[in-house]
Protein backbone atom coordinates (compact mmCIF):
# COMPACT_ATOMS: atom_id res chain seq x y z
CA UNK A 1 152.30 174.46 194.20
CA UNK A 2 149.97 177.02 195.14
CA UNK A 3 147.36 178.83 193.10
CA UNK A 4 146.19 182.75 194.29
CA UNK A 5 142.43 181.25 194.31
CA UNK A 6 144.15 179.12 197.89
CA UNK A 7 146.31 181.49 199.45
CA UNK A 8 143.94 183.80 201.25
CA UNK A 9 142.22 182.92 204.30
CA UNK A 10 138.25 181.90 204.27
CA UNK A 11 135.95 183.84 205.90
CA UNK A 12 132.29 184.67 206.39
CA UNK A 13 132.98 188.14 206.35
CA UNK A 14 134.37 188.90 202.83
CA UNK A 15 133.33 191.94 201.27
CA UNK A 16 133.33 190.05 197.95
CA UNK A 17 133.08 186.47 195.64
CA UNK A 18 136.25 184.34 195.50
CA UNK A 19 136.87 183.98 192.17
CA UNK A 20 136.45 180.44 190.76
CA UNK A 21 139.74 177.60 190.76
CA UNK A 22 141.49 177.86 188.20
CA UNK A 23 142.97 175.91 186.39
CA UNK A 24 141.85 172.46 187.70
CA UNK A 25 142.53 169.01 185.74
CA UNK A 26 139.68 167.55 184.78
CA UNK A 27 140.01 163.52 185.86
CA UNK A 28 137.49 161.03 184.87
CA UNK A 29 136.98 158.06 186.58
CA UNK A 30 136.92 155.94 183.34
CA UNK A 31 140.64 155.89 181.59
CA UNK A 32 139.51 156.80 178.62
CA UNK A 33 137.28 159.75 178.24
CA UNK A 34 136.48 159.25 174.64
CA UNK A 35 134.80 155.96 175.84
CA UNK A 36 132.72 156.77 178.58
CA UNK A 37 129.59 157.22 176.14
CA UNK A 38 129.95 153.93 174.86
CA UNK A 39 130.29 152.81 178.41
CA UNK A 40 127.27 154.14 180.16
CA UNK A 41 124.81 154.55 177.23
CA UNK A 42 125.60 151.87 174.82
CA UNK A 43 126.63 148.67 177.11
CA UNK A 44 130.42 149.01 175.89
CA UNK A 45 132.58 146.42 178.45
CA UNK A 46 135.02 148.82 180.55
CA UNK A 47 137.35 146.46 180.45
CA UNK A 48 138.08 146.76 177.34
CA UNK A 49 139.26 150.14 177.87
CA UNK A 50 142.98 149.93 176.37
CA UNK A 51 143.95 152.59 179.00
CA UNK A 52 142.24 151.23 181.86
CA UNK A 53 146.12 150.09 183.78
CA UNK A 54 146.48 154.43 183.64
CA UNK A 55 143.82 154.38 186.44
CA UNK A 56 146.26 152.65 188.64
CA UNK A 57 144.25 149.14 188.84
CA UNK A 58 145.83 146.14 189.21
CA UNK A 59 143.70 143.67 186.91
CA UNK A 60 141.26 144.53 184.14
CA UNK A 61 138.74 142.74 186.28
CA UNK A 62 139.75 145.32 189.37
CA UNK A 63 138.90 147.97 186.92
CA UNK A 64 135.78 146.46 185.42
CA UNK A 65 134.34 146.28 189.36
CA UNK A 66 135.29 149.09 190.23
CA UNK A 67 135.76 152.14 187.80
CA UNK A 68 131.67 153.13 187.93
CA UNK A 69 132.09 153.90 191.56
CA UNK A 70 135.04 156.08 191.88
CA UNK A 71 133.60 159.57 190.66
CA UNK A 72 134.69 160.65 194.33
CA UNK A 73 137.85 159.16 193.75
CA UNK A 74 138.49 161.30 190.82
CA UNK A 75 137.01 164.33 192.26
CA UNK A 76 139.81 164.02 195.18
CA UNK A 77 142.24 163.75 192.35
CA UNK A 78 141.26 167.20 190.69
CA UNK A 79 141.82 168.95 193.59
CA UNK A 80 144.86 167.49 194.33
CA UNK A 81 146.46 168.01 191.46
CA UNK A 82 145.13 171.81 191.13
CA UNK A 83 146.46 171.95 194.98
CA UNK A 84 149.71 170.05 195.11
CA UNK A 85 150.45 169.69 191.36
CA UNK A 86 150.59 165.99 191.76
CA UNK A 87 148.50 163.13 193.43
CA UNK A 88 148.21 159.53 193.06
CA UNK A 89 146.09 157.48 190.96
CA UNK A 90 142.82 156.71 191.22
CA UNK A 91 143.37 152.98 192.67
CA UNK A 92 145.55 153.99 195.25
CA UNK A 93 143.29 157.03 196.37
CA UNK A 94 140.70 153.72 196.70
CA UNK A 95 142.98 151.87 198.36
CA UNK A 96 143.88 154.59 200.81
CA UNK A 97 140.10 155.46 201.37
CA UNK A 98 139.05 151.54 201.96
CA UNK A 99 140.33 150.96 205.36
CA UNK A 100 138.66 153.87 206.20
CA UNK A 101 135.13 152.98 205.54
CA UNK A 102 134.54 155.25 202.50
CA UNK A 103 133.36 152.15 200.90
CA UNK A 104 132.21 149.23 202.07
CA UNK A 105 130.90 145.90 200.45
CA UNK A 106 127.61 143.91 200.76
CA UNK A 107 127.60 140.07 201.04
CA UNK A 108 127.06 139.61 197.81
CA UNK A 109 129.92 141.90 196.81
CA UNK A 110 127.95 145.00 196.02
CA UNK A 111 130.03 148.10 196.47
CA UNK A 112 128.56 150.93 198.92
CA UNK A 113 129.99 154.64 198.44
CA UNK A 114 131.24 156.79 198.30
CA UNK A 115 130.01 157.17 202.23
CA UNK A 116 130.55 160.98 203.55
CA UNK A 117 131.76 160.73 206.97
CA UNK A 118 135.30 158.23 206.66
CA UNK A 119 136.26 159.54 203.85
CA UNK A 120 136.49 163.07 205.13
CA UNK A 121 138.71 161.46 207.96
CA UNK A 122 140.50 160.18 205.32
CA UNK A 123 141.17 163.31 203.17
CA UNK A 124 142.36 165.18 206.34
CA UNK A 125 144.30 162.74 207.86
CA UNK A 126 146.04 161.16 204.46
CA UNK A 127 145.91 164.71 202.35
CA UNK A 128 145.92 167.79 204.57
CA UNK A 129 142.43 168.19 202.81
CA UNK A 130 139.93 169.56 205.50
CA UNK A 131 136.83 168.47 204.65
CA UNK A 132 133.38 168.97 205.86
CA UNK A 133 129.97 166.79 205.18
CA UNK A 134 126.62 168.56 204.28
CA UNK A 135 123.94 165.99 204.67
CA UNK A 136 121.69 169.07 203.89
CA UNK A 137 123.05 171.76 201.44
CA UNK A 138 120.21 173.79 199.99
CA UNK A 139 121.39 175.76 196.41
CA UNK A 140 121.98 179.05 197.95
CA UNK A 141 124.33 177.39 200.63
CA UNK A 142 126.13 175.70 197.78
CA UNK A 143 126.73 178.92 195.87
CA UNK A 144 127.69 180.49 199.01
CA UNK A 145 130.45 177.94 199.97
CA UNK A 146 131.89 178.62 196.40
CA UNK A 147 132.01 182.01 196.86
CA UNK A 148 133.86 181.96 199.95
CA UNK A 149 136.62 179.90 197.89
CA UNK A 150 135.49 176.36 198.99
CA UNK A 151 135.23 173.29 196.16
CA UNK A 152 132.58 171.42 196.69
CA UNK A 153 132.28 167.71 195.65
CA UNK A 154 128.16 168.07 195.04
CA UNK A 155 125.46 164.98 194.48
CA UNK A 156 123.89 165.46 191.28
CA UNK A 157 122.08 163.20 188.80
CA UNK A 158 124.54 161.42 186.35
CA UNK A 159 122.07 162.77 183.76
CA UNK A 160 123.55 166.41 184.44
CA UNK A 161 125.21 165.48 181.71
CA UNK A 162 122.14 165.63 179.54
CA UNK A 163 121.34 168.79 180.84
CA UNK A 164 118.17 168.60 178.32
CA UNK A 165 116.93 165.35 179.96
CA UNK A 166 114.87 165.30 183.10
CA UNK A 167 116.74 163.45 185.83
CA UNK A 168 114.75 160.34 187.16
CA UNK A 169 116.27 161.26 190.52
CA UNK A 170 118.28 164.11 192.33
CA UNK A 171 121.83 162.99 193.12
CA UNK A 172 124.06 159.46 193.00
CA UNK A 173 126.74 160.80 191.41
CA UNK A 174 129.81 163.33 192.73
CA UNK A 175 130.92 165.96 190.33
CA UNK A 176 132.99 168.99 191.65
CA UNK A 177 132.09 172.53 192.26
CA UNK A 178 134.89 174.56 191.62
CA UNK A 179 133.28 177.67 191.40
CA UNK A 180 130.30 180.52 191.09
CA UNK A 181 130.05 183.29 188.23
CA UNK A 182 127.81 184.91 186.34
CA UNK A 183 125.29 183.48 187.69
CA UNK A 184 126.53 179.79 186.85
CA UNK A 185 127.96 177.17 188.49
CA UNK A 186 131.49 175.59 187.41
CA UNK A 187 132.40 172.00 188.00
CA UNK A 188 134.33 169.29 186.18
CA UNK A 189 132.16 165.78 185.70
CA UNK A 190 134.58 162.88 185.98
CA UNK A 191 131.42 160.87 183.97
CA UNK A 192 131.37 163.45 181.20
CA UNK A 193 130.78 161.87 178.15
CA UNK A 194 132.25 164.75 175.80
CA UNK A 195 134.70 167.81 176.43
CA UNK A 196 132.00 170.22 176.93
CA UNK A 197 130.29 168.30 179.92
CA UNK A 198 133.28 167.08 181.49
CA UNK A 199 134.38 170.52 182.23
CA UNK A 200 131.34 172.40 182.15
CA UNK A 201 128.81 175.54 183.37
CA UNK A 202 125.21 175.81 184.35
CA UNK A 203 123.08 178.40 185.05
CA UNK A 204 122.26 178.02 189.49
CA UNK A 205 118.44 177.00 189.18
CA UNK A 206 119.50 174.60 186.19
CA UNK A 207 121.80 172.92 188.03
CA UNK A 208 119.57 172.75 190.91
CA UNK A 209 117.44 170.34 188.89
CA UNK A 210 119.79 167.71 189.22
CA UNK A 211 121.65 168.42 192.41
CA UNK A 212 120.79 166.14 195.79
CA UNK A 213 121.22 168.92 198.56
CA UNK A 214 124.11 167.29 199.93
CA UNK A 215 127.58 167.15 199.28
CA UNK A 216 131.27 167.70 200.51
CA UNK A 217 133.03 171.13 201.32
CA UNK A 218 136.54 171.05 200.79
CA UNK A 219 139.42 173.46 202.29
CA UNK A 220 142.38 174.47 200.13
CA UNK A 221 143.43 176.65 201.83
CA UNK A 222 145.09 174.63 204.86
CA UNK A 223 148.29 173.16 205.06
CA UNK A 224 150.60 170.72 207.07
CA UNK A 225 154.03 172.49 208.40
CA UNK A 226 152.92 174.91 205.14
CA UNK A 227 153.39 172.22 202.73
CA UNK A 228 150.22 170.47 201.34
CA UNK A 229 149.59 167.40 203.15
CA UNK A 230 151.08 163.93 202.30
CA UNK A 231 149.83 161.18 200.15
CA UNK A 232 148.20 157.64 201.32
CA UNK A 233 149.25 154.35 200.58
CA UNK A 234 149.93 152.83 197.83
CA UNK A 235 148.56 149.65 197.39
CA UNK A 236 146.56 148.01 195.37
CA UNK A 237 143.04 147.42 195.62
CA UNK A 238 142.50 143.40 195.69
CA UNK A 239 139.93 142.96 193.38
């Protein structure tokens, strides 16, 4: 499946903006999207999530660990599905990523990611999904990558979700850019708490309030023997 915002080349040189993606699945990275206020405001156990086997994890306890670290996971999975029509779920995309380094685990079992550099190896070599890291991505450079047709999987505050609230720090959290208009920029949250913020808009220098300068450029536009690339493993994540 490909979509007329993938099919033409990228270049510097384009007389004019690529028009946003559209349309692109909004995946969150908690199963049930009605509960993720409950879950990150109001202490609400996520393993109690009647949905949570949908994510693709093994054990409730699997899902409990790790379900408030896989924003990246879901962002992969939006673009995926907008590129391929189809991807896998959310604990196999982990368990693909893993081996790679994307996340790693402290002695005493803290989880550390998602981490830039192997997981890009991961989404080329397992996806077809050029991507590229920006350890430095000032706003204009962001707007500029969406205008040239790239999605961009950009550090912001979790409170960009709050847009009213001042962030206590830039970045943390991966939503995806999936486009520039009108001044705005377009990305789906996978932490949204309600419809409007999980597939939402906001004005460049209002995002920019929340965003980290850094982030992950992604290239739909290349393909494997002009097919999409293929899918990782499949196994479960031990938990």
């Amino acid at each position: 499946m490909t979509h007329p915002c993938c099919t033409e080349p990228l270049t510097a040189s384009s007389s004019s903006p690529r028009p946003p993606h559209e349309p692109v699945p909004v995946v969150t990275q908690y199963a049930s999207p009605d509960l993720i206020g409950a879950i990150t405001y109001e202490g609400h156990d996520p393993a109690e999530d009647p949905r949570w086997a949908e994510s693709g994890a093994p054990t409730q306890r699997a899902y409990r660990r790790w379900c408030r670290h896989l924003c990246g996971m879901a962002c992969l999975r939006m673009v995926l599905l907008h590129r391929d029509g189809q991807a896998p779920s959310l604990f196999q995309l982990l368990a693909g990523a893993r081996p790679y380094g994307a996340y790693t685990t402290a002695g005493g079992g803290e989880i550390k990611g998602l981490i830039y550099a192997p997981f890009t190896q991961y989404a080329d070599e397992c996806h077809g999904l050029p991507a590229t890291v920006h350890r430095e991505l000032p706003l204009d450079s962001l707007v500029d990558l969406l205008e040239r047709g790239q999605m961009v999987m950009a550090s912001v505050s979790k409170e960009i979700r709050r847009p009213d609230h001042t962030p206590p720090r830039r970045g943390g959290h991966l939503v995806l850019a999936i486009g520039h208009q009108d001044g705005s920029i377009l990305y789906n949250n996978p932490s949204g708490h309600t419809e409007q913020t999980r597939r939402a808009r906001l004005p460049v220098a209002e995002f920019g309030r929340f965003f980290g300068a850094r982030g992950i450029a992604l290239d739909l536009t290349v393909t494997v023997n002009g097919t999409p690339g293929g899918y990782a493993t499949t196994r479960p994540v031990a938990s």
